[in-house]
C-alpha atoms as a PDB file:
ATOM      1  CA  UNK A   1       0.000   0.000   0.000  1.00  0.00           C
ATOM      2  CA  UNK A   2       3.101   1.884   1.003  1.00  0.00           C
ATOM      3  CA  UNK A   3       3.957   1.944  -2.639  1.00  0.00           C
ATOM      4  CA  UNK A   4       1.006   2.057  -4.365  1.00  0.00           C
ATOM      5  CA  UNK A   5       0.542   5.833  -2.370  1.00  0.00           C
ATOM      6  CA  UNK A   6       4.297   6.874  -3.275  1.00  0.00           C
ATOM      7  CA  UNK A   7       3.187   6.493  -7.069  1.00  0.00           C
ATOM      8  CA  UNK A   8      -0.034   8.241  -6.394  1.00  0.00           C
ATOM      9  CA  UNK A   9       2.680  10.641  -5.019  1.00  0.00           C
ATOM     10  CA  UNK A  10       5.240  10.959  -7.622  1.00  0.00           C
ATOM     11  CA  UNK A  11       2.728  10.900 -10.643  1.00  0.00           C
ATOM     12  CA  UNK A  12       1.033  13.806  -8.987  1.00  0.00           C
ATOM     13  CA  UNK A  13       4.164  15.682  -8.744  1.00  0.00           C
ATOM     14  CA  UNK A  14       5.552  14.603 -11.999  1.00  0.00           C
ATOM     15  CA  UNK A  15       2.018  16.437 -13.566  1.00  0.00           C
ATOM     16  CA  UNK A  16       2.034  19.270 -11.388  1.00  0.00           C
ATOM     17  CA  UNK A  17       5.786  19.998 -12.442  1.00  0.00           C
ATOM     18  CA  UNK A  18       4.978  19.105 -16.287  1.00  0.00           C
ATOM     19  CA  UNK A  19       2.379  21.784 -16.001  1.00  0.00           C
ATOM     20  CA  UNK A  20       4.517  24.231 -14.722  1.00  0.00           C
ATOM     21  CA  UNK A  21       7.324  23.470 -17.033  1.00  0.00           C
ATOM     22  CA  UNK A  22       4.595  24.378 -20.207  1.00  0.00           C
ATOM     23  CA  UNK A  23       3.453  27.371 -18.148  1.00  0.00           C
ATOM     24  CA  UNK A  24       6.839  28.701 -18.128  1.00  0.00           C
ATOM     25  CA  UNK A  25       7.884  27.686 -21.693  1.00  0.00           C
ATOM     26  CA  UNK A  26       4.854  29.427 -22.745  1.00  0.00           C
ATOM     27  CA  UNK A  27       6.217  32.670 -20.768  1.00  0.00           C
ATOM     28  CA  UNK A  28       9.359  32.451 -22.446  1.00  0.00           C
ATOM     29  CA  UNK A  29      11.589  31.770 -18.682  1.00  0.00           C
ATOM     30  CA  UNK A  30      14.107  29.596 -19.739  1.00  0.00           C
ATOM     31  CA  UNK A  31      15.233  29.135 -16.594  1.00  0.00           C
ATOM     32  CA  UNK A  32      11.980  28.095 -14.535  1.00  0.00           C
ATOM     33  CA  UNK A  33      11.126  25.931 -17.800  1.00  0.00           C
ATOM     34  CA  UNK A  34      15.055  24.226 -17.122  1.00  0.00           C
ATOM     35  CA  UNK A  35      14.201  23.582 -13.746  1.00  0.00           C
ATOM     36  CA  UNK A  36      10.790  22.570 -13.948  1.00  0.00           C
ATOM     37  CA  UNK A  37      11.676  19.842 -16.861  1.00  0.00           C
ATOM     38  CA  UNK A  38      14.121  18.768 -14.590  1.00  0.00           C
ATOM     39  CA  UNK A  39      11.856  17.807 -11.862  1.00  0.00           C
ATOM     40  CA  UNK A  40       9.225  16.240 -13.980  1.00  0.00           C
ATOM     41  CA  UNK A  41      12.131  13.692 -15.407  1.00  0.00           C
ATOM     42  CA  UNK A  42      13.343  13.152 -11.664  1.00  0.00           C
ATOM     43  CA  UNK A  43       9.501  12.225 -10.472  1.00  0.00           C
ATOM     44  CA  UNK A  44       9.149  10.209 -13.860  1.00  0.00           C
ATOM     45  CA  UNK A  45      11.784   8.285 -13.112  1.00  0.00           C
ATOM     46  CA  UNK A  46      11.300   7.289  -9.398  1.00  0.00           C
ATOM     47  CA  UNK A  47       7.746   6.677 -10.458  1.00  0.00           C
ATOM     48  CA  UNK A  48       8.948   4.074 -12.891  1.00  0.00           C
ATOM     49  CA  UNK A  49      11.226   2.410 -10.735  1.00  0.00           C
ATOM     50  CA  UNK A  50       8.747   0.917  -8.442  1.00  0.00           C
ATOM     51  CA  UNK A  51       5.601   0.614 -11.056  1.00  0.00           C
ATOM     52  CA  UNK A  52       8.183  -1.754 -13.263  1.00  0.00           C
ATOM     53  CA  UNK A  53       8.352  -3.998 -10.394  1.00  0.00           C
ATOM     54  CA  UNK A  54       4.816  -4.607 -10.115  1.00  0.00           C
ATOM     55  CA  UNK A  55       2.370  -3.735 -12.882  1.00  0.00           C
ATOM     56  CA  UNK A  56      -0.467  -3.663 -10.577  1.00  0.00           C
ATOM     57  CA  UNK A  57       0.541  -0.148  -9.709  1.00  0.00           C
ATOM     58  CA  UNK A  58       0.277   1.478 -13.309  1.00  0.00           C
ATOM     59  CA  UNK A  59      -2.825   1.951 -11.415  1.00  0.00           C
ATOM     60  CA  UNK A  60      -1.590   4.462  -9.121  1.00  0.00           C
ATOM     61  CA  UNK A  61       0.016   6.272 -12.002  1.00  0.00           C
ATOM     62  CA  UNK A  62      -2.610   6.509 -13.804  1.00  0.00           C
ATOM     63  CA  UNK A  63      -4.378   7.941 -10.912  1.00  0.00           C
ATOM     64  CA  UNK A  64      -1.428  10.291  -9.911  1.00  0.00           C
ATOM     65  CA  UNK A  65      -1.032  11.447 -13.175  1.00  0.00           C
ATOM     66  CA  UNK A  66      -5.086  12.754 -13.292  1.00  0.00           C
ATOM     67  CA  UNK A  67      -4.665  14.317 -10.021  1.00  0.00           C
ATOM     68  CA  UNK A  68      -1.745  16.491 -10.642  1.00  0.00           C
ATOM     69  CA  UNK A  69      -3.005  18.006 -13.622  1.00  0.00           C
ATOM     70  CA  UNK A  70      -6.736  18.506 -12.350  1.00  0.00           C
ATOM     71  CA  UNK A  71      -5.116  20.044  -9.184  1.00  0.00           C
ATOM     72  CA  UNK A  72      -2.424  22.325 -10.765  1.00  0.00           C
ATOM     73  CA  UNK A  73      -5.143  23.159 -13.483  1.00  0.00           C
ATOM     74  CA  UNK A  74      -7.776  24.484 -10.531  1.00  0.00           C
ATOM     75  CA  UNK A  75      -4.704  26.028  -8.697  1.00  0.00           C
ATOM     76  CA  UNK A  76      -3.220  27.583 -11.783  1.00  0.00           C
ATOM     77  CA  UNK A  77      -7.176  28.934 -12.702  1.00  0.00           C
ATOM     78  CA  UNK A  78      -8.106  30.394  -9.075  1.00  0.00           C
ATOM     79  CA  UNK A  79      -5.060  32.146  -9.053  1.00  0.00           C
ATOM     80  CA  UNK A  80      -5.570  34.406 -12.390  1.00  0.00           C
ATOM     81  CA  UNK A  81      -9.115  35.003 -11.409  1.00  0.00           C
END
């Protein structure tokens, strides 16, 4: 369960950080967009290590991945109202 959470985790972070890495490529910050890329290959990456182990928790990406964009989306939105 441990692990199945820590993907939720990661895949959340991994499309929260993709997000942000369009936002600021969009805006033209090369910088932010350097570091942002940067950090959605490091989540990617720890996310894959423990999902290759066991399949079963593709699931939790899946379900990581859907959260971190809704919830970046809504943050992103609220904040340039």
């Amino acid at each position: 369960m441990v692990k199945f959470i820590s993907v939720i985790l990661l895949m959340m972070a991994t499309e929260a950080s993709c997000t942000m890495y369009l936002i600021y490529t969009e805006k033209r910050k090369a910088f932010k967009a350097g570091v942002w890329c940067s950090a959605t290959i490091l989540f990617t990456s720890l996310a894959v290590v423990n999902y290759v182990e066991d399949r079963s928790l593709i699931v939790a990406a899946v379900i990581g991945a859907f959260l971190g964009s809704y919830l970046i989306t809504k943050f992103n939105k609220n904040k340039e109202s």
